[in-house]
Protein backbone atom coordinates (compact mmCIF):
# COMPACT_ATOMS: atom_id res chain seq x y z
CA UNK A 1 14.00 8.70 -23.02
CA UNK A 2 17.15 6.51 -21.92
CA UNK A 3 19.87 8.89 -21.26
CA UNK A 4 24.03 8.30 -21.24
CA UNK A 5 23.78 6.45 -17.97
CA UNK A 6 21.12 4.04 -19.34
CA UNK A 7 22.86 3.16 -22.25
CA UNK A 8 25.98 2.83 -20.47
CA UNK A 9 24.15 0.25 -18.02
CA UNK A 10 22.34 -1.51 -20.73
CA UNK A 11 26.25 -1.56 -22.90
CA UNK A 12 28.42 -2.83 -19.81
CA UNK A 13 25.35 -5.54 -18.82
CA UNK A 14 25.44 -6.60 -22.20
CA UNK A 15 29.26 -6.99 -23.36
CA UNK A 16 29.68 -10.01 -21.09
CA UNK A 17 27.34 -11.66 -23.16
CA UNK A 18 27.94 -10.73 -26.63
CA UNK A 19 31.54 -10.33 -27.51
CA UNK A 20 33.01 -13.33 -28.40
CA UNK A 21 29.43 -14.77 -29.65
CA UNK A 22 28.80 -15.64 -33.14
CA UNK A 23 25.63 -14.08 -34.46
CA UNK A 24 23.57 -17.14 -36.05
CA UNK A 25 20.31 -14.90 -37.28
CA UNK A 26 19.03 -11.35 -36.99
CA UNK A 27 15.44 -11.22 -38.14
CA UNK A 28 13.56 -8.14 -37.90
CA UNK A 29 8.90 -7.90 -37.37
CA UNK A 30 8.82 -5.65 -40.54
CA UNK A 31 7.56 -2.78 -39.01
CA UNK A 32 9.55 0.43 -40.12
CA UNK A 33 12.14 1.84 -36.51
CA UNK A 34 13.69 5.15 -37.12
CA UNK A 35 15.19 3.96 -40.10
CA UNK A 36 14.38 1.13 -42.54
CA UNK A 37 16.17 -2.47 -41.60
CA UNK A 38 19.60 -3.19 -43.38
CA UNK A 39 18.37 -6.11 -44.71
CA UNK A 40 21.22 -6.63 -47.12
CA UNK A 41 23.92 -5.38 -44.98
CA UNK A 42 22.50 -7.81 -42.24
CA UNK A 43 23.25 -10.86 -44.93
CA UNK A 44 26.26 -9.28 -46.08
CA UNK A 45 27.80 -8.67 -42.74
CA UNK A 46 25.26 -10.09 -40.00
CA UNK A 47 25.46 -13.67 -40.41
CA UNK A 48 27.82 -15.45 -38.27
CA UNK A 49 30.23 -12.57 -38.10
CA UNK A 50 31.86 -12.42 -34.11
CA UNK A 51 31.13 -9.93 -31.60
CA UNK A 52 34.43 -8.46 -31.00
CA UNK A 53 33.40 -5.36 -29.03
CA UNK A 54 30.62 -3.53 -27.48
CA UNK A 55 30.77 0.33 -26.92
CA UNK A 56 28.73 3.01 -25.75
CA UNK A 57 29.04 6.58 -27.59
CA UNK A 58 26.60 9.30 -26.54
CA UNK A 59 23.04 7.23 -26.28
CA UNK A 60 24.23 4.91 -29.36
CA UNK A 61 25.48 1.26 -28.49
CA UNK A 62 27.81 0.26 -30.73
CA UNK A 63 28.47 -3.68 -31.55
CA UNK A 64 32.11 -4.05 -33.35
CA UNK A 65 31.76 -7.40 -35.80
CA UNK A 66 35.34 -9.38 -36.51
CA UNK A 67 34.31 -8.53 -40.05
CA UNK A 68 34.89 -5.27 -39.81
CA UNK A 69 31.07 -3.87 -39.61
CA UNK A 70 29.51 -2.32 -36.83
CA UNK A 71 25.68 -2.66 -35.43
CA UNK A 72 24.71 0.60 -34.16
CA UNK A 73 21.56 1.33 -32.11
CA UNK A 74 19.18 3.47 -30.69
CA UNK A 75 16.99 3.11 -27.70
CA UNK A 76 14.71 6.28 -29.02
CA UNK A 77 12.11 7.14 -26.95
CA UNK A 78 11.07 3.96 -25.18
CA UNK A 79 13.41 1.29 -26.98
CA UNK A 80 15.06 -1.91 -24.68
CA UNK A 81 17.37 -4.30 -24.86
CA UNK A 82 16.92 -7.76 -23.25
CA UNK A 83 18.43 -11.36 -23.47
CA UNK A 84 16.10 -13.93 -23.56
CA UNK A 85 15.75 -17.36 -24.53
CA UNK A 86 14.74 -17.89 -28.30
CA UNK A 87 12.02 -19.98 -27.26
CA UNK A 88 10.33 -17.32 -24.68
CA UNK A 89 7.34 -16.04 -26.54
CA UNK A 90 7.42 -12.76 -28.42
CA UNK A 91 6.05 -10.08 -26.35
CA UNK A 92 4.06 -7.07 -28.34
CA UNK A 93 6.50 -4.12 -30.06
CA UNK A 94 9.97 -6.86 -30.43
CA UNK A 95 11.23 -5.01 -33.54
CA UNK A 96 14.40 -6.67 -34.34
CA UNK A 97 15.97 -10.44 -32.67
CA UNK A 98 19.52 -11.50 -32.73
CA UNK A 99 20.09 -15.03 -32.17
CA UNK A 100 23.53 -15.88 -30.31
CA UNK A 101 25.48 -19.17 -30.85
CA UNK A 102 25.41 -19.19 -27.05
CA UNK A 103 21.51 -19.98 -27.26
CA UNK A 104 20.27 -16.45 -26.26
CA UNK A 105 18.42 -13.88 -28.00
CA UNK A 106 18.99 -10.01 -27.60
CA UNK A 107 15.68 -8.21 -28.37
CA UNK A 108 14.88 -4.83 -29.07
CA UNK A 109 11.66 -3.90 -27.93
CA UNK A 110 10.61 -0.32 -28.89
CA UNK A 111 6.62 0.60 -28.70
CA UNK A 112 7.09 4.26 -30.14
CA UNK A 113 9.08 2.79 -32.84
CA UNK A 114 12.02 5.87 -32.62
CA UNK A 115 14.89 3.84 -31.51
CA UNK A 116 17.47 2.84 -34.47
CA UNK A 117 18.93 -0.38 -35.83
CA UNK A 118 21.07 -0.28 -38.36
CA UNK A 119 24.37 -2.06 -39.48
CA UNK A 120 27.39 -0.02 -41.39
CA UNK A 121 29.76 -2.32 -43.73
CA UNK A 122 33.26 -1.98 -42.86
CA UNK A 123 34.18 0.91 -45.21
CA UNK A 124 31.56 2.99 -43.50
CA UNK A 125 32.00 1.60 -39.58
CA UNK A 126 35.12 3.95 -38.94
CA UNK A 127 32.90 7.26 -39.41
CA UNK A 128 29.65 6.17 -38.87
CA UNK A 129 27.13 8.31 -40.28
CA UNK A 130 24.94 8.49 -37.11
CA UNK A 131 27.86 9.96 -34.81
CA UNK A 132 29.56 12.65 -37.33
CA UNK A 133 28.05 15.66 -35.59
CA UNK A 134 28.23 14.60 -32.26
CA UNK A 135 30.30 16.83 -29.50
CA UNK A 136 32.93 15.13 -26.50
CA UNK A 137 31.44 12.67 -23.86
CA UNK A 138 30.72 14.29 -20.60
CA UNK A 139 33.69 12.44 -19.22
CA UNK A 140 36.46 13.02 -22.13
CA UNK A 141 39.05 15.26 -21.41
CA UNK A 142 37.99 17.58 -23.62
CA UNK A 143 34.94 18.80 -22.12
CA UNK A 144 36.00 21.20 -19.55
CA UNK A 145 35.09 24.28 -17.91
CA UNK A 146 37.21 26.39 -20.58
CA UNK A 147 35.72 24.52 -23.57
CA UNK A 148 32.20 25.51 -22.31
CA UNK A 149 32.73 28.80 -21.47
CA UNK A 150 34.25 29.49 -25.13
CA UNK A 151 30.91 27.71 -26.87
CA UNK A 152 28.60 29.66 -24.53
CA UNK A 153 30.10 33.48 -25.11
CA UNK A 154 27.35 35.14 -26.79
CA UNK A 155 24.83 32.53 -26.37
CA UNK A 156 21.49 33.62 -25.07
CA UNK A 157 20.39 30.38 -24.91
CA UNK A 158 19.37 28.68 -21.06
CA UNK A 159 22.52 27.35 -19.96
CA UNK A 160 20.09 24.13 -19.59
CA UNK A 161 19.42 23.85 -23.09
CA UNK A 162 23.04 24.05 -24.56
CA UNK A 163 24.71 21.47 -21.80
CA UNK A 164 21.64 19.33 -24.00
CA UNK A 165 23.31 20.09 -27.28
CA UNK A 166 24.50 16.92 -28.44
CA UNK A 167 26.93 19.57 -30.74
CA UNK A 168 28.26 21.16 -27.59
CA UNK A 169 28.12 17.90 -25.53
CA UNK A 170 26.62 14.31 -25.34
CA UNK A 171 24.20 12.16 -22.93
CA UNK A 172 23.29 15.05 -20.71
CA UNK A 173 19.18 14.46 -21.18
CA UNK A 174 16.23 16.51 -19.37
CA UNK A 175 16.69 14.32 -16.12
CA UNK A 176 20.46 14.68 -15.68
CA UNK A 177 20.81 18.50 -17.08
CA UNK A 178 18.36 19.48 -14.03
CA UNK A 179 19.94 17.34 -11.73
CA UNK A 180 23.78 18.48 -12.34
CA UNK A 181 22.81 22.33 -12.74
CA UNK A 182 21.26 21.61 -9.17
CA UNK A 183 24.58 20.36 -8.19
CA UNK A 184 26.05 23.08 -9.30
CA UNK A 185 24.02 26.11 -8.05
CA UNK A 186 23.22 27.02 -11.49
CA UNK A 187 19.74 28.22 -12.40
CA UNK A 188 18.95 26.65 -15.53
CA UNK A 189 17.07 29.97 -16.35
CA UNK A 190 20.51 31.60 -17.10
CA UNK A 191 21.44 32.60 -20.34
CA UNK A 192 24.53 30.66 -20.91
CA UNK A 193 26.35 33.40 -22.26
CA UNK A 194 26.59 34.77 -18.57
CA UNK A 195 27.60 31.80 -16.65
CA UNK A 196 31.07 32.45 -15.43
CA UNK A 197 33.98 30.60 -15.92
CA UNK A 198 33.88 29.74 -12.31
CA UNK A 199 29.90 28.15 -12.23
CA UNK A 200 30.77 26.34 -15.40
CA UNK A 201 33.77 24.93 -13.54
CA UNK A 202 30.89 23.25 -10.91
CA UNK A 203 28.35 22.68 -13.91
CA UNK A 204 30.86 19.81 -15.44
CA UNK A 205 32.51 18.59 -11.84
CA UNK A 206 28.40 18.47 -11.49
CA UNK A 207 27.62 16.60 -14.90
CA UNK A 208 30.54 13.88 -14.33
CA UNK A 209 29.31 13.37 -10.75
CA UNK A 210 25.71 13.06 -11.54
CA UNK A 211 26.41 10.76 -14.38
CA UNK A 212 28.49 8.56 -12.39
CA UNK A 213 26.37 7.77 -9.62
CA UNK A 214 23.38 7.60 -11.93
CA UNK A 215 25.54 4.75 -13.62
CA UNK A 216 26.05 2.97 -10.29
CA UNK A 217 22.21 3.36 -9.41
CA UNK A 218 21.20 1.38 -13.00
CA UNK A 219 20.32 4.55 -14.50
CA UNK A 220 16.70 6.59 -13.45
CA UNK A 221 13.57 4.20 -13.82
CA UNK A 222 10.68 6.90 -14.18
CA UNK A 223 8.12 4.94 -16.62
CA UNK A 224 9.74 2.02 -18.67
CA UNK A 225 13.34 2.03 -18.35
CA UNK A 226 14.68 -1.58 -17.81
CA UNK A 227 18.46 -3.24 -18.41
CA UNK A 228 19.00 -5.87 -20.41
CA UNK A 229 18.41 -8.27 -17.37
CA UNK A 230 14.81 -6.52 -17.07
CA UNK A 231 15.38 -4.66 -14.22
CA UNK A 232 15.06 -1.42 -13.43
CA UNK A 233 17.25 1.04 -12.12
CA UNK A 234 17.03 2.99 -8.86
CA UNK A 235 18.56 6.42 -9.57
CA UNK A 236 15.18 8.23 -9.37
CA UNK A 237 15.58 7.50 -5.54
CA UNK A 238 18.29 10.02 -5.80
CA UNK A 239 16.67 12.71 -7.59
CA UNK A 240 17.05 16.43 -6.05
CA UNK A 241 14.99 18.54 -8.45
CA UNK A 242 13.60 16.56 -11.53
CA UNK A 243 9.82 15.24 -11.19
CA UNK A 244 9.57 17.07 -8.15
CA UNK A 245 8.01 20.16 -8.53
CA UNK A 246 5.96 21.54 -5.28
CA UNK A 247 7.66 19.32 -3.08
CA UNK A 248 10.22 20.77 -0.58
CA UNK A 249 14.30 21.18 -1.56
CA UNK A 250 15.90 18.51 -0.08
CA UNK A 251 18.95 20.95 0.45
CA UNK A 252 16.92 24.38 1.67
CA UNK A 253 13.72 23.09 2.01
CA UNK A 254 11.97 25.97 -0.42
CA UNK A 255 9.56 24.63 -3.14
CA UNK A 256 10.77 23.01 -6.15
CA UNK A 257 9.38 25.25 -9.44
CA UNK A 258 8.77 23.46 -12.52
CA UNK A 259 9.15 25.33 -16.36
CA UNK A 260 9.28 24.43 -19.43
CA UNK A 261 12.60 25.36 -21.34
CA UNK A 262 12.62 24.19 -25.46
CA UNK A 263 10.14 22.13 -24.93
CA UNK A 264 10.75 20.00 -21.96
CA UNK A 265 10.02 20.16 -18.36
CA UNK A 266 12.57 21.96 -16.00
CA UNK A 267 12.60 21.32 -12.32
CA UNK A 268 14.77 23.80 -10.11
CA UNK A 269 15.13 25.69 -6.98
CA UNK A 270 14.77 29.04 -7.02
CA UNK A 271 16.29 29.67 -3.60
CA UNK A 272 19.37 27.38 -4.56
CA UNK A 273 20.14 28.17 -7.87
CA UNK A 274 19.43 31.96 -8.40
């Protein structure tokens, strides 16, 4: 699944190209993405409204129209975003097209058919609907070391599993949860309750570190993640503990131990993070 540093590289590789650009058609292959496709609101508000702004809030993009409205989507599980030309032939699972009065296309491609399209009319784009619930960005002021330790006090909860609380905090997936708890000599065994103030200090410098030069890699390409150029990212180059279970620490050199934590695979060193 495309994490925070995904969509961030897929949102700054894409704002170049879209604000400023008149949207001349959106037209959508009828099958059914997370939600069903605003086809009114896409008349309404679609048509050759302007591209004023293109933001990035948890893994939502968000596309600001002069009219006031607001695209938002999803990548779900295996959604991408590419610009093509309008005459390049449709490739299998291109759920929704966006023609640009520059003579591009952005297409979002999405085989599992869990990423999101959907476009909120002005009166609704200032609290949109999909974002209400959502806790501070990894790199808002906000989330600090204090903030965590008063949502984790009588948590028994794996410190892993609430820093992926999109409640508690935003973006930080499977991949980059392991990797910054690595950073951070955190086991991601440990009930977050008893984390000290002092680890949870490390855990975010960790998280904003992690994040950032997962940005400046392209974001982690381990099956299908691509930018909107179509290419992929290199991040997974970089990895410490994540898909690496068995092989040596690149730190200590012990074996990397592989669980599974709510569901999803958790890669850790037991020697570095007791």
């Amino acid at each position: 699944m495309p994490e925070l540093p995904e969509v961030e590289v897929v949102c700054q590789g894409l704002a170049p190209h879209l604000i400023g650009r008149t949207l001349l058609a959106i037209t959508h292959s009828g099958k059914k993405l997370r939600c069903p496709f605003p086809r009114a609101a896409v008349k309404k508000y679609g048509i050759n409204a302007t591209v004023t702004a293109v933001k990035r809030r948890a893994k939502y993009l968000l596309i600001s129209l002069d009219n006031g409205a607001l695209i938002v989507i999803h990548l779900g599980m295996s959604g991408k975003l590419c610009l093509m030309r309008p005459e390049e032939p449709l490739r299998p699972h291109d759920h929704v097209r966006v023609r640009l009065d520059s003579g591009q296309e952005l297409r979002l491609n999405d085989a599992r058919r869990f990423g999101l399209f959907d476009l909120l009319p002005p009166a609704e784009a200032a609290n949109p609907k999909w974002l209400r619930e959502l806790g501070p960005e990894p790199f808002d002021q906000a989330f600090t070391a204090d903030y965590l330790h008063e949502k984790s006090r009588g948590r028994k909860t794996p410190i892993k599993n609430l820093l992926m609380d999109n409640r508690v905090v935003v973006g930080i997936g499977n991949i980059y949860a392991s990797e910054s708890l690595f950073d951070a000599r955190v086991s991601p065994l440990k009930p977050a309750g008893e984390v000290s103030l002092a680890a949870l200090k490390r855990v975010v410098a960790g998280s904003r570190k992690i994040l950032n030069q997962a940005i400046a890699a392209g974001g982690t390409t381990i099956s299908d993640f691509v930018n909107s150029a179509g290419e992929s990212g290199y991040f997974q180059l970089q990895l410490m503990v994540y898909d690496r279970a068995g092989q040596p620490c690149r730190a200590c050199q012990g074996p990397i131990r592989k669980v599974v934590l709510g569901g999803r695979s958790t890669f850790y060193c037991p020697r570095c993070q007791r």
